[in-house]
N, C-alpha and C. Protein backbone atom coordinates (compact mmCIF):
# COMPACT_ATOMS: atom_id res chain seq x y z
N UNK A 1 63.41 -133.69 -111.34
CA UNK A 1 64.55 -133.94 -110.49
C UNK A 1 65.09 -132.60 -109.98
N UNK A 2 65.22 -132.35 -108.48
CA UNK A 2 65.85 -131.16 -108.11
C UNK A 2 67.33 -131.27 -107.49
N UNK A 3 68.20 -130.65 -108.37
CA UNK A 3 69.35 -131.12 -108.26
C UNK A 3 69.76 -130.08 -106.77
N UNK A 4 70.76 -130.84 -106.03
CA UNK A 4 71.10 -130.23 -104.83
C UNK A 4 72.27 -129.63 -104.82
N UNK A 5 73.33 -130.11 -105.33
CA UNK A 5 74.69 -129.42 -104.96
C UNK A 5 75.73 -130.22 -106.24
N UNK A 6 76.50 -128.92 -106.36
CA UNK A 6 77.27 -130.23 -107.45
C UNK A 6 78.93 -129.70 -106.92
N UNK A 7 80.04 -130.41 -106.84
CA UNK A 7 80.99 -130.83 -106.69
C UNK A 7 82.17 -130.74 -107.50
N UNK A 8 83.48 -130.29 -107.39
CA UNK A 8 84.61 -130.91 -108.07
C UNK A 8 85.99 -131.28 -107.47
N UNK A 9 86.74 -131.60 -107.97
CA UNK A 9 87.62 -132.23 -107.22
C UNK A 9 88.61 -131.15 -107.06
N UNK A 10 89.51 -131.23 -105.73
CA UNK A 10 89.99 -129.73 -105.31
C UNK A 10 91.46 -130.05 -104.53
N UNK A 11 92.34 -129.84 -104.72
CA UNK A 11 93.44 -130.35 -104.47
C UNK A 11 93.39 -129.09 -102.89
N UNK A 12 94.12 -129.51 -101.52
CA UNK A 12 93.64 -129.06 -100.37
C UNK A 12 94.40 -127.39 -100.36
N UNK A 13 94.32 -126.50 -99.37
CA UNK A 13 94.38 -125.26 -99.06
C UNK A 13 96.12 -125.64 -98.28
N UNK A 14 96.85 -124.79 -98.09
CA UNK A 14 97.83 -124.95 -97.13
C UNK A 14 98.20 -123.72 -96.34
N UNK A 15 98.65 -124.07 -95.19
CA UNK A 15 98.82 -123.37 -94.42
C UNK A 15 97.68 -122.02 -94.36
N UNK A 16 98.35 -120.55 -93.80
CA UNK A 16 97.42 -119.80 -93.80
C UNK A 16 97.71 -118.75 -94.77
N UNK A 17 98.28 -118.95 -95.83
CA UNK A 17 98.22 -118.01 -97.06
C UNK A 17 97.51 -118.10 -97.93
N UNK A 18 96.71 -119.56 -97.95
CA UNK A 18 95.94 -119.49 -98.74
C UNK A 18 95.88 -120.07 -100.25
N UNK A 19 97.18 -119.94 -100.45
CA UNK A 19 97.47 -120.67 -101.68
C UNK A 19 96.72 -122.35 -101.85
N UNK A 20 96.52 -122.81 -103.32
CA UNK A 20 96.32 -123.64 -103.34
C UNK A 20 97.73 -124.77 -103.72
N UNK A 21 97.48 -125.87 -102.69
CA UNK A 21 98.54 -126.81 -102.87
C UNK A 21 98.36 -127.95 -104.61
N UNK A 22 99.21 -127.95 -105.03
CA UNK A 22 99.01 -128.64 -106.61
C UNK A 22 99.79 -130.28 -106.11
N UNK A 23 98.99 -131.24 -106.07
CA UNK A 23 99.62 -132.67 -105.50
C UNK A 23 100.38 -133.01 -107.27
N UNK A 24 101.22 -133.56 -106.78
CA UNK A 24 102.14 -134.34 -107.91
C UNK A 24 101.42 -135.68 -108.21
N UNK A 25 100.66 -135.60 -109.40
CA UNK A 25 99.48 -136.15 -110.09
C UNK A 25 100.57 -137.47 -110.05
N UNK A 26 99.51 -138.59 -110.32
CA UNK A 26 99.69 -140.33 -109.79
C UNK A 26 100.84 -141.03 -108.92
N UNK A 27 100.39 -140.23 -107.81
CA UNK A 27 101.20 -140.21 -106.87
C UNK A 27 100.44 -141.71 -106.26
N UNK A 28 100.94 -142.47 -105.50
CA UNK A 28 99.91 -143.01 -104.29
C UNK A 28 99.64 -142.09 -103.46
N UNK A 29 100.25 -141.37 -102.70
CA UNK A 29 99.59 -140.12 -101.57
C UNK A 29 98.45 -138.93 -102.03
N UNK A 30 98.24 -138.86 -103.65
CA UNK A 30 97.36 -138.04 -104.28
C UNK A 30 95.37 -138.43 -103.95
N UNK A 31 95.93 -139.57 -103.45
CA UNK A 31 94.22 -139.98 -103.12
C UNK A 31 93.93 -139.38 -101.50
N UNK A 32 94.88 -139.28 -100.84
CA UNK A 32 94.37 -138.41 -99.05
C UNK A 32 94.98 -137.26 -99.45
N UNK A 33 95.47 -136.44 -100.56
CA UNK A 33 95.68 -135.12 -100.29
C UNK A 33 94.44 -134.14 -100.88
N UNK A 34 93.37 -134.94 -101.59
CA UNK A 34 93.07 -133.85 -101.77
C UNK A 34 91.02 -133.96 -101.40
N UNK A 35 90.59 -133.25 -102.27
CA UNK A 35 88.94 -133.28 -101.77
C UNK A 35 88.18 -133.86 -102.67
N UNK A 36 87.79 -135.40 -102.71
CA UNK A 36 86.83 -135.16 -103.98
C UNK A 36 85.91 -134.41 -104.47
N UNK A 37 85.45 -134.88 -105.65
CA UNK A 37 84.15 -134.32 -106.01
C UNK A 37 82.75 -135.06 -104.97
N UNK A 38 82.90 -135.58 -104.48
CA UNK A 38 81.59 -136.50 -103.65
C UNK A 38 81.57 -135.61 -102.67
N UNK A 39 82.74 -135.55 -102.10
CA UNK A 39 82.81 -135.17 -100.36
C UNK A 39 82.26 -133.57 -100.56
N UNK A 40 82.93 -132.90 -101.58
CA UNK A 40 82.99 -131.89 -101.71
C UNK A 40 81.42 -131.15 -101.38
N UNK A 41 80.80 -132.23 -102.69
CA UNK A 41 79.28 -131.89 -103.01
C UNK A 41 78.70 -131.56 -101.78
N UNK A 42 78.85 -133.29 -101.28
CA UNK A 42 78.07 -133.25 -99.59
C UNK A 42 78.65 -132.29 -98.42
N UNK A 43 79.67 -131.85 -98.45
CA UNK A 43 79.96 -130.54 -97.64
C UNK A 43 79.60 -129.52 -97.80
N UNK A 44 78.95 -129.29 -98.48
CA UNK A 44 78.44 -128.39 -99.43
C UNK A 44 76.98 -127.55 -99.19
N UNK A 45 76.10 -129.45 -98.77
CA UNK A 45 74.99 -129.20 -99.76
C UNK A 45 74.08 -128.82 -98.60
N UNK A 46 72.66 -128.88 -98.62
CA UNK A 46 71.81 -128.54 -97.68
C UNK A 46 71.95 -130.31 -96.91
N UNK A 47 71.86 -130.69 -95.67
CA UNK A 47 72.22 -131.88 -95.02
C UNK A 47 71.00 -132.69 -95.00
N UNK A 48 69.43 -131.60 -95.11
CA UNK A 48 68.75 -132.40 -94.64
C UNK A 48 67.47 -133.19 -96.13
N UNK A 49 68.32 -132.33 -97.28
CA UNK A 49 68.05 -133.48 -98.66
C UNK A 49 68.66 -134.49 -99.27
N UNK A 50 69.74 -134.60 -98.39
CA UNK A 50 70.79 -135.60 -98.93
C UNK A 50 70.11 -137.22 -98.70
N UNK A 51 69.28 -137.54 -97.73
CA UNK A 51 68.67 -138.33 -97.29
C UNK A 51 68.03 -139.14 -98.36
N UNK A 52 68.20 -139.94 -98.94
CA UNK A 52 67.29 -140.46 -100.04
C UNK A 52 67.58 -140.29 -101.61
N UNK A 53 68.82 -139.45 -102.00
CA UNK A 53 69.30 -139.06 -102.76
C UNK A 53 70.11 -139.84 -104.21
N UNK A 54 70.16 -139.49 -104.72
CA UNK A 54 71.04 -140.12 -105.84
C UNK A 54 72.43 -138.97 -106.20
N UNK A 55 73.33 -139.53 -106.56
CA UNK A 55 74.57 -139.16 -106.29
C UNK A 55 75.46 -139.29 -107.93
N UNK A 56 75.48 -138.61 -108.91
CA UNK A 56 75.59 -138.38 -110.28
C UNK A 56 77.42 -137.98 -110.10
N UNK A 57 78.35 -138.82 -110.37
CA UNK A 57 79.89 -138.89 -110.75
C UNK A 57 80.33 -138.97 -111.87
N UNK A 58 81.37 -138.75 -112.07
CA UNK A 58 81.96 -138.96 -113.47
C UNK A 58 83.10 -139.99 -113.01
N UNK A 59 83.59 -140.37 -112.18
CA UNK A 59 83.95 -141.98 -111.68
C UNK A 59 83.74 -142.65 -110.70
N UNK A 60 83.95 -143.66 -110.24
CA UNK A 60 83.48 -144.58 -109.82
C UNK A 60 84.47 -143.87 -108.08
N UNK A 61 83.40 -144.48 -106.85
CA UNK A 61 83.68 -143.97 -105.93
C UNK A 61 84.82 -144.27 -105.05
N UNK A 62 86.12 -143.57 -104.49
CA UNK A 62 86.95 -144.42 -103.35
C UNK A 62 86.32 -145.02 -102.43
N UNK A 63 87.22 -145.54 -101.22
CA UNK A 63 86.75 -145.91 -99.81
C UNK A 63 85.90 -144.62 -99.39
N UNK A 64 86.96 -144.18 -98.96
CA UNK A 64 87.05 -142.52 -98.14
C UNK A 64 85.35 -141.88 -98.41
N UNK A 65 84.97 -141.81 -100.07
CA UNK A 65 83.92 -141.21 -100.71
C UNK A 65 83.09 -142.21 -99.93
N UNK A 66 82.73 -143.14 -100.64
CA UNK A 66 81.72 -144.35 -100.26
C UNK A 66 81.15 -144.08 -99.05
N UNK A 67 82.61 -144.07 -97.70
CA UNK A 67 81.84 -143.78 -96.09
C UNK A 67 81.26 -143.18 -96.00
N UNK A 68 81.29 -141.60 -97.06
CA UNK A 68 80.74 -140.79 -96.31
C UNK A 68 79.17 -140.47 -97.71
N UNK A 69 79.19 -141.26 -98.44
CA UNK A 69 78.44 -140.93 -99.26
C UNK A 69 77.23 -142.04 -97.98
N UNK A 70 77.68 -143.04 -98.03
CA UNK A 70 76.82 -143.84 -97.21
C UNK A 70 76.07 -143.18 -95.37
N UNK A 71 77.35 -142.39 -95.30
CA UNK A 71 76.76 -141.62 -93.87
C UNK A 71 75.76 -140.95 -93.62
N UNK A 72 75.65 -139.89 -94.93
CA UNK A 72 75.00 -139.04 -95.37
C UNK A 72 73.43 -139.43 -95.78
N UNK A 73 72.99 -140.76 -96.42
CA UNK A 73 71.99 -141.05 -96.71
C UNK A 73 71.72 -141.31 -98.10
N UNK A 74 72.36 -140.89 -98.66
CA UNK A 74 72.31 -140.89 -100.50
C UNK A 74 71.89 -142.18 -100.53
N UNK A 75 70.96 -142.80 -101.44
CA UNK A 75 70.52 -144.25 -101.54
C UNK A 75 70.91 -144.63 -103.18
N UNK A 76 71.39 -143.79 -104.11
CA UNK A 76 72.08 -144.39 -105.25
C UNK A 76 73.23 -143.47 -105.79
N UNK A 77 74.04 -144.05 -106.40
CA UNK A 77 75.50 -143.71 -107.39
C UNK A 77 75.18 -144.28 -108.68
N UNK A 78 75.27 -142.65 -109.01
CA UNK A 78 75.63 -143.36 -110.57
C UNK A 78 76.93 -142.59 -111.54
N UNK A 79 77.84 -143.45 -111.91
CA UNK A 79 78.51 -143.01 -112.04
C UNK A 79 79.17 -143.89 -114.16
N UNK A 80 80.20 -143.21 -114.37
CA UNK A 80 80.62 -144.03 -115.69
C UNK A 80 81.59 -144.78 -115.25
N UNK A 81 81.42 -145.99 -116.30
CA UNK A 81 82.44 -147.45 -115.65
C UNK A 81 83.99 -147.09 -115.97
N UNK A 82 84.39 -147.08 -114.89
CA UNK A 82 86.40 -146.98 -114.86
C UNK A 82 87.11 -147.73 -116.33
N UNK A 83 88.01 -146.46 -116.75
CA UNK A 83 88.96 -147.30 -117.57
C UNK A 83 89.91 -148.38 -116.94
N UNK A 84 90.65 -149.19 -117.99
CA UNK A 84 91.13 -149.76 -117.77
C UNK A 84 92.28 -149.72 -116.87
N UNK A 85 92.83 -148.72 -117.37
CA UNK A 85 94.01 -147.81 -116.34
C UNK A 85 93.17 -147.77 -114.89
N UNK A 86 92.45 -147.23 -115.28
CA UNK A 86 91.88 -146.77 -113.64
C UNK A 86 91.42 -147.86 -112.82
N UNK A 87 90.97 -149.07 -113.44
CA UNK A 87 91.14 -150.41 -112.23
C UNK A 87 92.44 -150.47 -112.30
N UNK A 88 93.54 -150.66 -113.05
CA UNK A 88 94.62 -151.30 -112.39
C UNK A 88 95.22 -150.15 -111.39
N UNK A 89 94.82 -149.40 -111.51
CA UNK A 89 95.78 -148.31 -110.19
C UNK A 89 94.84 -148.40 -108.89
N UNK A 90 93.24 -148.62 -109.06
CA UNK A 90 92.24 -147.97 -107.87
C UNK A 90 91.40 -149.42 -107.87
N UNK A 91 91.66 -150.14 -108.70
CA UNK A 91 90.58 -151.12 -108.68
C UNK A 91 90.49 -152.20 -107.20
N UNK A 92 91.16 -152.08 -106.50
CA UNK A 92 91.15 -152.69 -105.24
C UNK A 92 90.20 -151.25 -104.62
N UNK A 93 90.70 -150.59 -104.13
CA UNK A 93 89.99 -149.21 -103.70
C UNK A 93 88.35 -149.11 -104.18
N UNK A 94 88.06 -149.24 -105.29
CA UNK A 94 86.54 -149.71 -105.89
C UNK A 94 86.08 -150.76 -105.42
N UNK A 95 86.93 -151.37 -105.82
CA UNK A 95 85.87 -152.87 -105.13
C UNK A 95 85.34 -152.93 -103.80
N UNK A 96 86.23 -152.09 -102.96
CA UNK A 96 85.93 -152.25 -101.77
C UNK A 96 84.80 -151.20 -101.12
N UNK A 97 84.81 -150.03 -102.34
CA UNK A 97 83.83 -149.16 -102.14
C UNK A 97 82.79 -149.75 -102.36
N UNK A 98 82.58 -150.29 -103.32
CA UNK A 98 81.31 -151.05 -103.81
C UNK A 98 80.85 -152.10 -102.96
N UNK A 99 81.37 -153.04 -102.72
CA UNK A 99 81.34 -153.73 -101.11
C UNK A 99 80.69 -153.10 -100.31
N UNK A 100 81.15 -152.11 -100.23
CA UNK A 100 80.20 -150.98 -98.63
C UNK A 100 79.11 -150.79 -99.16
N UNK A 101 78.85 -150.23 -100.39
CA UNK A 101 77.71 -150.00 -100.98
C UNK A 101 76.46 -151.02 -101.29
N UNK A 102 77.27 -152.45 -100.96
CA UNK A 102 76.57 -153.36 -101.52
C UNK A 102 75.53 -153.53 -99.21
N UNK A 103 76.70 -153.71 -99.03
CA UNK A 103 76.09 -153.57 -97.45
C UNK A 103 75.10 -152.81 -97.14
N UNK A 104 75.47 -151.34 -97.43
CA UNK A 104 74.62 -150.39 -96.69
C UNK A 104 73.44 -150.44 -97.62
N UNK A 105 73.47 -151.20 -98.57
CA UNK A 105 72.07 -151.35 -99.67
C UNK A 105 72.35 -149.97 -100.51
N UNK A 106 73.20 -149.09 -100.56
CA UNK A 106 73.27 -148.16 -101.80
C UNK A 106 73.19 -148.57 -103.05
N UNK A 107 71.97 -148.42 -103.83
CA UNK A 107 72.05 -148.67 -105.59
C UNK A 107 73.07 -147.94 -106.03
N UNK A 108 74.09 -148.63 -106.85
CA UNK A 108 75.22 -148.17 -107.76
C UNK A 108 75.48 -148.79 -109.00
N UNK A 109 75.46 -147.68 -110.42
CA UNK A 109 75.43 -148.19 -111.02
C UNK A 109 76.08 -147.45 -111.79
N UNK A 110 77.25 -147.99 -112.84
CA UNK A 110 77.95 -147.49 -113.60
C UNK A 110 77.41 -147.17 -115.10
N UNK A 111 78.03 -146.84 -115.86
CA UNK A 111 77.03 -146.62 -116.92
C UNK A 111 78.52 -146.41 -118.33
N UNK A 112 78.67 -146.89 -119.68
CA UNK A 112 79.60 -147.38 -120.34
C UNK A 112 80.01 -145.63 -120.76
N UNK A 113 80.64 -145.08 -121.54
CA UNK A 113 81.41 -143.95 -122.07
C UNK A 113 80.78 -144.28 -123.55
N UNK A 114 80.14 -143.15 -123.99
CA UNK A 114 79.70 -143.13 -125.25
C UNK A 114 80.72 -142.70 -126.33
């Protein structure tokens, strides 16, 4: 397996000083302020191996991720299955990622927390 690019999650840049902006954690607005780890990767990575790819998370994907994981070409997710907490805050937001995924034919597959 040749791994391509790896990713983390990055709360956004502001203005032109440079500083990094710190979002006020479980916010609802904390999911468009900042960069995931997905997007990140694929901004990242070389464009023209992404094509066919598998896509290694440590959670389960948003909307936002999903579009662009699906744009890109990646043909599987694998990621570990959401706590409980984390469906009741995002679990609409998942489902609907997974939905896209189920469309665009992306294999996704969660995997339990050892």
């Amino acid at each position: 397996m040749l791994m391509i690019k790896t990713g983390y999650y990055q709360s956004g840049l502001t203005g032109s000083h440079g500083r990094y902006w710190t979002p006020r954690y479980y916010t609802d607005s904390k999911l468009n302020r900042t960069i995931h780890s997905e997007i990140n990767a694929i901004l990242f990575a070389d464009s023209d191996k992404l094509p066919g790819s598998t896509l290694y998370v440590t959670a389960p994907p948003c909307v936002r991720c999903a579009v662009q994981i699906i744009q890109c070409g990646i043909e599987k997710v694998v990621c570990y299955a959401p706590s409980p907490k984390m469906v009741e805050r995002w679990g609409d937001q998942m489902a609907l990622a997974q939905e896209l995924f189920r469309e665009a034919e992306v294999i996704y597959l969660e995997h339990a927390h050892e």
